[in-house]
N, C-alpha and C. Protein backbone atom coordinates (compact mmCIF):
# COMPACT_ATOMS: atom_id res chain seq x y z
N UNK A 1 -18.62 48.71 17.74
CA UNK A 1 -18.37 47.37 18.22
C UNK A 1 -17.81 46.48 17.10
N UNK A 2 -18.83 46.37 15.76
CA UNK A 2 -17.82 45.92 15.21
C UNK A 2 -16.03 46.17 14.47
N UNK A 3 -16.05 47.39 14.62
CA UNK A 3 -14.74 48.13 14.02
C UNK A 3 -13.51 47.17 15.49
N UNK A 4 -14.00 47.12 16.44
CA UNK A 4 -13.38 46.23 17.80
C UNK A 4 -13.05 45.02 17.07
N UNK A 5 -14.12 44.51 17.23
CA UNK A 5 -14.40 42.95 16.62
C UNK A 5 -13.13 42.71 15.39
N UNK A 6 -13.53 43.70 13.68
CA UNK A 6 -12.46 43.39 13.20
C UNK A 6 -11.08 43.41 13.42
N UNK A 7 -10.84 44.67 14.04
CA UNK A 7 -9.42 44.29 14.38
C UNK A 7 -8.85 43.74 15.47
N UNK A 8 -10.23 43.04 16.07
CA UNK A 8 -9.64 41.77 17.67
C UNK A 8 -8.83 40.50 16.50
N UNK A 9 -9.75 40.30 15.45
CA UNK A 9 -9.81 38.86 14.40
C UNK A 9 -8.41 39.48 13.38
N UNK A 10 -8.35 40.36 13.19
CA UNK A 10 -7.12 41.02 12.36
C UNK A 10 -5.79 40.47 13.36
N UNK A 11 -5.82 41.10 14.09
CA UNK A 11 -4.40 40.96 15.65
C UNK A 11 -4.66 39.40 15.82
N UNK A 12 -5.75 38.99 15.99
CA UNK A 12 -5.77 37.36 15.97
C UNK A 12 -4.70 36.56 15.47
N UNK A 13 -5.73 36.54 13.93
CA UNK A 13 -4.75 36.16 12.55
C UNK A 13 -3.42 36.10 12.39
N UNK A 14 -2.86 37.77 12.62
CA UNK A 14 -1.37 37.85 12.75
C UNK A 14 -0.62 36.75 13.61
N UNK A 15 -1.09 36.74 14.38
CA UNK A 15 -0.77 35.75 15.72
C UNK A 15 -0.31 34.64 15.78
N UNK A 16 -1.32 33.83 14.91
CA UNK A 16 -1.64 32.42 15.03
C UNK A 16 -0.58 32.54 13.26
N UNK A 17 -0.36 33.42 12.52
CA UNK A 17 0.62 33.44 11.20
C UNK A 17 2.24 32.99 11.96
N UNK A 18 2.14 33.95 12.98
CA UNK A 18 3.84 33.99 13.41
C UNK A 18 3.92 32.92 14.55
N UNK A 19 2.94 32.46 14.91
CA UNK A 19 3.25 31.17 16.10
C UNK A 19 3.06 29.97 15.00
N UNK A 20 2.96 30.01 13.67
CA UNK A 20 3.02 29.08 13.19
C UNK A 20 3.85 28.68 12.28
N UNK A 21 4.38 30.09 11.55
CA UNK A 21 5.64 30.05 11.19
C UNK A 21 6.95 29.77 12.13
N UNK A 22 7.01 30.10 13.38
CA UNK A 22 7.66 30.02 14.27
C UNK A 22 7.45 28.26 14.76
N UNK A 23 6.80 28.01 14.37
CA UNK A 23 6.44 26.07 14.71
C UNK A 23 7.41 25.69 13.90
N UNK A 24 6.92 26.38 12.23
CA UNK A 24 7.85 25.20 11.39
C UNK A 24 8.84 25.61 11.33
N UNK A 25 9.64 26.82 12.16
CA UNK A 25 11.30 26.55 11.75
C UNK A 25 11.64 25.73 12.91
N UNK A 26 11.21 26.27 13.86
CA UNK A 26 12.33 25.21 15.53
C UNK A 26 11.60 23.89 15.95
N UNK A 27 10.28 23.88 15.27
CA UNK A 27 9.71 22.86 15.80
C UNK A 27 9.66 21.73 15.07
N UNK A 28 11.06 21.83 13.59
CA UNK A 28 10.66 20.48 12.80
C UNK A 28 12.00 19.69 13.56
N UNK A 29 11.08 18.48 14.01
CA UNK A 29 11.85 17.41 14.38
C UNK A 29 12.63 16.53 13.23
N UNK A 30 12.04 16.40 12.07
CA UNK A 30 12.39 15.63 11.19
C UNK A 30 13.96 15.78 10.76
N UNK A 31 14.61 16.97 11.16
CA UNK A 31 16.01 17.32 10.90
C UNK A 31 16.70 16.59 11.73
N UNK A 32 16.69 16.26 12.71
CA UNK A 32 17.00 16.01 14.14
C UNK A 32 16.92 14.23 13.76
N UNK A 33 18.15 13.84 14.37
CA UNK A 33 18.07 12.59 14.72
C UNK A 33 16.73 11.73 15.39
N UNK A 34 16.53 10.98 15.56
CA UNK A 34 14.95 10.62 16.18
C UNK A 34 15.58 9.98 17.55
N UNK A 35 15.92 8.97 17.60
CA UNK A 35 16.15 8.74 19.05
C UNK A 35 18.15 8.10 18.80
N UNK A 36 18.65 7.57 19.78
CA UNK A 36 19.83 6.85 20.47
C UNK A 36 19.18 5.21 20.81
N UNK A 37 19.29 4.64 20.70
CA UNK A 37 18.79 3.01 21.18
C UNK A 37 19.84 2.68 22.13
N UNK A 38 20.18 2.21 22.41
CA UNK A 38 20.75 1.07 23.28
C UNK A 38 20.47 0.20 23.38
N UNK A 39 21.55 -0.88 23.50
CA UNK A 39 20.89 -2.45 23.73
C UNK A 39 22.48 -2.98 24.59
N UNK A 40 22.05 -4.30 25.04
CA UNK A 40 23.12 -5.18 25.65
C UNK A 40 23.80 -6.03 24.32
N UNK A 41 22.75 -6.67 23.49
CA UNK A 41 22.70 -7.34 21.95
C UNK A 41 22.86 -6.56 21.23
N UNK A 42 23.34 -6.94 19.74
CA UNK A 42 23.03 -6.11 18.75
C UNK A 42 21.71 -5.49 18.33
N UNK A 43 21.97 -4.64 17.98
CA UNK A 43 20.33 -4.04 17.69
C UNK A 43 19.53 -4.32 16.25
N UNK A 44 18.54 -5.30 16.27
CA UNK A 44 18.34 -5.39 14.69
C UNK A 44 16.88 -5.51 14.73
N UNK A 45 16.05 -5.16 13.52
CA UNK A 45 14.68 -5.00 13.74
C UNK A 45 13.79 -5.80 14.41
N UNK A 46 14.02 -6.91 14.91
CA UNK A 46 13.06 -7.94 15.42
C UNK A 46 13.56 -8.25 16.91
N UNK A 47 14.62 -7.02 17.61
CA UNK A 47 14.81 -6.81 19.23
C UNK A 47 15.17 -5.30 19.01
N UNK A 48 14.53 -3.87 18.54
CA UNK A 48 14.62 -3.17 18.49
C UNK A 48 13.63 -2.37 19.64
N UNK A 49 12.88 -3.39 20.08
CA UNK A 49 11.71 -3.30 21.56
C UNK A 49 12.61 -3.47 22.87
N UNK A 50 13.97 -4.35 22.57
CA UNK A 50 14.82 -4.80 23.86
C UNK A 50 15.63 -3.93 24.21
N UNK A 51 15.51 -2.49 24.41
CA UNK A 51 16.32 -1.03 24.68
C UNK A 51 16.48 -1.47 25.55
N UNK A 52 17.85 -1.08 26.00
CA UNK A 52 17.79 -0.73 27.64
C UNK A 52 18.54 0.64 28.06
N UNK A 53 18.51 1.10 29.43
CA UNK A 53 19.43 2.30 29.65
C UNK A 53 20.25 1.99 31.00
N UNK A 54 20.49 1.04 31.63
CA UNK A 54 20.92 0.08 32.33
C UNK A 54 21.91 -1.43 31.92
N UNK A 55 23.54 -0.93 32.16
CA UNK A 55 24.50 -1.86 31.92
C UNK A 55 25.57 -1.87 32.37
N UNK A 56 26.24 -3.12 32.74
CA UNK A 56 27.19 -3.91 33.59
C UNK A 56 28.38 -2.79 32.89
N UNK A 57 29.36 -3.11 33.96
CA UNK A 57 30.88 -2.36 34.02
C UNK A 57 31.04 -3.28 33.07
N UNK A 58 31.91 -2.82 31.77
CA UNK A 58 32.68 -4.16 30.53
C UNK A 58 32.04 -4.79 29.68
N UNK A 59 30.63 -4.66 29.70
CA UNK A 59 29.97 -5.32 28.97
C UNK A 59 29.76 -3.85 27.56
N UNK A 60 29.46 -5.12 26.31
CA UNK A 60 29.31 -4.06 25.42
C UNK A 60 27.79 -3.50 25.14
N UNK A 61 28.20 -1.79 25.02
CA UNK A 61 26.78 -1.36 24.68
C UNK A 61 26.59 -1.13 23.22
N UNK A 62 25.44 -1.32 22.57
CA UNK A 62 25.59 -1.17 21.21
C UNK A 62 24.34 -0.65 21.54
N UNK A 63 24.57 0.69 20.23
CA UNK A 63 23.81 1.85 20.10
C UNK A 63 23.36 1.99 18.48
N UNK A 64 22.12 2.57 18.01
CA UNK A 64 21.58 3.05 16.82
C UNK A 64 21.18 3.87 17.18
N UNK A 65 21.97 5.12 15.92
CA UNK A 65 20.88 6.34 15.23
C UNK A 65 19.92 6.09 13.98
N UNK A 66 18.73 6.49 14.21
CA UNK A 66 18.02 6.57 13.56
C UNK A 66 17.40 7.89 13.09
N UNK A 67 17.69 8.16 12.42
CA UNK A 67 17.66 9.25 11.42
C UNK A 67 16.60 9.28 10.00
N UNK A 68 14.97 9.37 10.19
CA UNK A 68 14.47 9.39 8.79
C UNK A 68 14.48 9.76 7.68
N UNK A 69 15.15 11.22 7.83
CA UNK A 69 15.37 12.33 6.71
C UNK A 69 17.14 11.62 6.29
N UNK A 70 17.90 10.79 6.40
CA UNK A 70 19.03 10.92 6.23
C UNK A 70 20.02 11.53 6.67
N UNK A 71 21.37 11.14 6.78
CA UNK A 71 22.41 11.93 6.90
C UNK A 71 22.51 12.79 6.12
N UNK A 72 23.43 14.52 6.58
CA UNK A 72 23.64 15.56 5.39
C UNK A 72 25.10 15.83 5.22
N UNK A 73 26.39 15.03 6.10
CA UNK A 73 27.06 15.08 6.04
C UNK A 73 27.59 13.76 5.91
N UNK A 74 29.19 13.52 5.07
CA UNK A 74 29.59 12.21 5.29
C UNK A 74 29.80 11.33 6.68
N UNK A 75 30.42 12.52 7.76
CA UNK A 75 30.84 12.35 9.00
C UNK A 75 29.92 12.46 10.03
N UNK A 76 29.79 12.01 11.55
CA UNK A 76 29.43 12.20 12.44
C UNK A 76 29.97 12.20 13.33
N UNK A 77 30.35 12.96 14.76
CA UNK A 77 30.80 12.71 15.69
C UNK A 77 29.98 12.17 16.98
N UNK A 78 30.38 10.87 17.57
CA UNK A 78 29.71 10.70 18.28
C UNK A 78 30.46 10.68 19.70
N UNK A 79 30.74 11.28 20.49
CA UNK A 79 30.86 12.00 22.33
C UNK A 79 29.90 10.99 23.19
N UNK A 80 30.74 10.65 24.16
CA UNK A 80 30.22 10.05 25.67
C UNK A 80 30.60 11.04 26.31
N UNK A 81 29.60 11.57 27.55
CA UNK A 81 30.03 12.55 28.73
C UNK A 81 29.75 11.97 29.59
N UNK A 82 30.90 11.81 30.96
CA UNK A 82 30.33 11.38 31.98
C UNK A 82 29.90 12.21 32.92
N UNK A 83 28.81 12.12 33.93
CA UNK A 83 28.54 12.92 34.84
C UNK A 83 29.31 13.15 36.11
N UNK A 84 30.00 13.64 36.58
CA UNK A 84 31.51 13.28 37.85
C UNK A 84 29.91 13.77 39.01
N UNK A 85 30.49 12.62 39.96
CA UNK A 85 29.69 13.08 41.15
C UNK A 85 30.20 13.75 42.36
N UNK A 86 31.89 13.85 42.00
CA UNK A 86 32.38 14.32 43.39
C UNK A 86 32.68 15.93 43.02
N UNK A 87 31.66 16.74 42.03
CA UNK A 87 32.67 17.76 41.97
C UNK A 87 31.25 18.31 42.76
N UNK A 88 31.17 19.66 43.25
CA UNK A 88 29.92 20.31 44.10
C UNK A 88 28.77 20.77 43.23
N UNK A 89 29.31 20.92 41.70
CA UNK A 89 27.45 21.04 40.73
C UNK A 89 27.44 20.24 39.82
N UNK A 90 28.05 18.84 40.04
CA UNK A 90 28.20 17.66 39.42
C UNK A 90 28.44 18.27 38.03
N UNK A 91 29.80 17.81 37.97
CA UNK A 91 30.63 18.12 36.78
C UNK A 91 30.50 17.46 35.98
N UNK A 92 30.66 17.71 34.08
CA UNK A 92 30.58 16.72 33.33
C UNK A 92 31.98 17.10 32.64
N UNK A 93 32.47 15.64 32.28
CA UNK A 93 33.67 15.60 31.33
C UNK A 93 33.19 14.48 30.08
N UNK A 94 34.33 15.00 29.41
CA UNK A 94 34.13 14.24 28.00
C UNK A 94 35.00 12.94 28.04
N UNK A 95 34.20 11.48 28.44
CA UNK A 95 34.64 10.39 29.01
C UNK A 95 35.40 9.79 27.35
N UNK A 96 34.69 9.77 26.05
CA UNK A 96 34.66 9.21 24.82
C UNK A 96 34.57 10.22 23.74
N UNK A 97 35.07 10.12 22.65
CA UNK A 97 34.81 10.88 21.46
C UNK A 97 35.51 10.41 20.39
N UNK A 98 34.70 9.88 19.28
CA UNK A 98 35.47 9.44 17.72
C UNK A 98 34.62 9.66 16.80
N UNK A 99 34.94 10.05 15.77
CA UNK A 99 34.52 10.11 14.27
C UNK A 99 34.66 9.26 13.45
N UNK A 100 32.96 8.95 12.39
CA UNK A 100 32.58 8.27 12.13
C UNK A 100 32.31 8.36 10.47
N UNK A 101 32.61 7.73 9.47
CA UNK A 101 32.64 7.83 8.25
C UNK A 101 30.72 7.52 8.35
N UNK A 102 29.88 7.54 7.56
CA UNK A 102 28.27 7.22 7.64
C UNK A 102 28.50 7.12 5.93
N UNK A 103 27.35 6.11 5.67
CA UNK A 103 26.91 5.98 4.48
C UNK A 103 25.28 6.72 4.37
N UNK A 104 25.30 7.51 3.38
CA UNK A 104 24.24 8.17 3.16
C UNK A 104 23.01 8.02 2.17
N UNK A 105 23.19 6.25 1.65
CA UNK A 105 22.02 5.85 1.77
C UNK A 105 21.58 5.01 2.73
N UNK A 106 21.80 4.96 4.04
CA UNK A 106 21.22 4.71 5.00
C UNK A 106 20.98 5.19 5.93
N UNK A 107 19.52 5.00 6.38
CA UNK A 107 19.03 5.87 7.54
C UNK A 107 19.32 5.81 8.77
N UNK A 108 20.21 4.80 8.95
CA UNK A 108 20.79 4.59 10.79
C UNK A 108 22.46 4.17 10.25
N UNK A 109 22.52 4.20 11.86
CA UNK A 109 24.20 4.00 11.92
C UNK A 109 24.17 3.08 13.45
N UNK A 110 25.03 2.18 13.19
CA UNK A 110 25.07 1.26 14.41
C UNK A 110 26.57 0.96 14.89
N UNK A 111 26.84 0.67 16.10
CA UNK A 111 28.20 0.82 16.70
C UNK A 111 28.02 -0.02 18.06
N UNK A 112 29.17 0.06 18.71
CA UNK A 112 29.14 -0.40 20.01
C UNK A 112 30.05 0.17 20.64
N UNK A 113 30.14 0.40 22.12
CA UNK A 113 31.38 1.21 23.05
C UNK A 113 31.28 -0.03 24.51
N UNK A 114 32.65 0.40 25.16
CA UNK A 114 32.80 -0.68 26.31
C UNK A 114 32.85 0.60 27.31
N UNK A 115 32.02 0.45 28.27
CA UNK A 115 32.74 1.52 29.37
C UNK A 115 32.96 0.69 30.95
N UNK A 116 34.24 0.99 31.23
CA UNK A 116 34.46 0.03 32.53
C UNK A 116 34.30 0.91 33.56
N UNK A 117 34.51 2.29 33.78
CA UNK A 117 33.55 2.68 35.46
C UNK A 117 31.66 3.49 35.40
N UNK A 118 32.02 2.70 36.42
CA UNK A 118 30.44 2.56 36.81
C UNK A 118 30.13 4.18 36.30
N UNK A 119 28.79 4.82 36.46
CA UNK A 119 28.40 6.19 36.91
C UNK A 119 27.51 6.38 35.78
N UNK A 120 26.97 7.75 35.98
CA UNK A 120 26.08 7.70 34.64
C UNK A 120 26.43 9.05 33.66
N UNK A 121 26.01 8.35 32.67
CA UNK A 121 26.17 8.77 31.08
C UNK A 121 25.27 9.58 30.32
N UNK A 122 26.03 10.35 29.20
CA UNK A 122 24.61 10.90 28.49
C UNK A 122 26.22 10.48 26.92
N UNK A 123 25.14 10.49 26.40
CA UNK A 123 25.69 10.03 24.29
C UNK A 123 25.14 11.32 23.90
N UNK A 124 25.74 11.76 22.93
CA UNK A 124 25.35 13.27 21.92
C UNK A 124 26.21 12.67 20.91
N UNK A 125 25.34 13.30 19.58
CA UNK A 125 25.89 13.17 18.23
C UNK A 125 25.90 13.89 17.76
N UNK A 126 26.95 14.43 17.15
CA UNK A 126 27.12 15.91 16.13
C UNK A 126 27.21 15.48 14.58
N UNK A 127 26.81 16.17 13.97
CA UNK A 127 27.11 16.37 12.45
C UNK A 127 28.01 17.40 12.27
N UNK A 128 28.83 16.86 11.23
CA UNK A 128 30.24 17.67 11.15
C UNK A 128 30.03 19.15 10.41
N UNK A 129 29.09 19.43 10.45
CA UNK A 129 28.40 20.80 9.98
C UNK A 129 28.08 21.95 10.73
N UNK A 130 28.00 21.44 11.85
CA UNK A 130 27.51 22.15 13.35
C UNK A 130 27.99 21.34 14.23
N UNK A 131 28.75 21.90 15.15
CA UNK A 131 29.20 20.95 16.16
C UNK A 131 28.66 21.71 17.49
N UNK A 132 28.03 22.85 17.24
CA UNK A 132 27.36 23.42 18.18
C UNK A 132 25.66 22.53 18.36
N UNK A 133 25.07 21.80 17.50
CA UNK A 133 23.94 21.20 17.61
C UNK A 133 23.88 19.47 17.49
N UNK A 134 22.98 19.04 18.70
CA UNK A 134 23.33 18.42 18.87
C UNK A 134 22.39 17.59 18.09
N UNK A 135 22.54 16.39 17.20
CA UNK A 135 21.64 15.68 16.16
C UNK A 135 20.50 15.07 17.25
N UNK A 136 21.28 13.83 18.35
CA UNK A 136 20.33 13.38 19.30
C UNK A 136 21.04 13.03 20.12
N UNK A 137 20.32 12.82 21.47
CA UNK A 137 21.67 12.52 22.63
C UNK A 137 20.20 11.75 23.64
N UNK A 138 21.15 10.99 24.30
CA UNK A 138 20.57 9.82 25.05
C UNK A 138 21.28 9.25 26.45
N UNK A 139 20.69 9.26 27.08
CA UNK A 139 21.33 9.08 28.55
C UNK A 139 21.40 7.53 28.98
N UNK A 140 22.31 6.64 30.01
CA UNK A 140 22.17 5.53 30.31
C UNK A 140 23.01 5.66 31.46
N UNK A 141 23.03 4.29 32.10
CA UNK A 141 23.67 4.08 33.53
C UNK A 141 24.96 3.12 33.43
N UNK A 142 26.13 2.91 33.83
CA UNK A 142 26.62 2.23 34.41
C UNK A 142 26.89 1.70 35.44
N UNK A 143 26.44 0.26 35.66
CA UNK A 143 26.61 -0.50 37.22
C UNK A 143 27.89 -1.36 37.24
């Protein structure tokens, strides 16, 4: 019984080694952009509570990345996709896309975009290092 026992706690061990090594490679967020903001206003620390994901046809949206660990590249690309509703598995196209010089002693980057038809949206940000991953991406509406 005990010869069981040790190697139930042996096979254990192993276990809880590789589900935890396996945590800290895919599961560190800290690489990863932290969120997308949105606002109707500019975004600055003392209305950084006034998000919204809801905005008028023409009106401007202004957006922050916030990023704790820093940028690792000079560049970023930042992509609007819109969601098309008339195609039959709701199609997405690439509504926006420009590149962005970033200063890398700072931990965010702030901007604004105008979008005049209605429908809804998702934002993704690439680092010019991987354009296969996406830093952070954030969804909103147009009315």
């Amino acid at each position: 019984m005990k010869k069981y026992l040790y190697r139930f706690s042996i096979i254990l061990a192993f276990c809880f080694l590789i589900l935890f090594s396996c945590a800290l490679r895919w599961g560190n967020v800290g690489d990863k952009g932290v969120l997308l903001y949105f606002s109707a206003q500019p975004i600055q620390k003392d209305n950084i509570q006034n998000v919204g994901r809801f905005f008028r046809a023409g009106e401007r949206v202004y957006y922050m990345l916030l990023n704790p660990k820093g940028f690792r590249d000079d560049y970023i690309r930042v992509q609007i996709v819109k969601k098309e509703e008339k195609t039959y598995h709701w199609g997405y196209k690439i509504y926006w896309s420009k590149d962005y010089h970033i200063d890398h002693s700072q931990n965010e980057f702030m901007s604004y975009f105008v979008i005049d038809e209605p429908g809804y949206y998702f934002m993704q940000v690439f680092s010019f290092d991987d354009f296969n991953r996406v830093v952070a991406r954030n969804d909103f509406w147009i009315k």
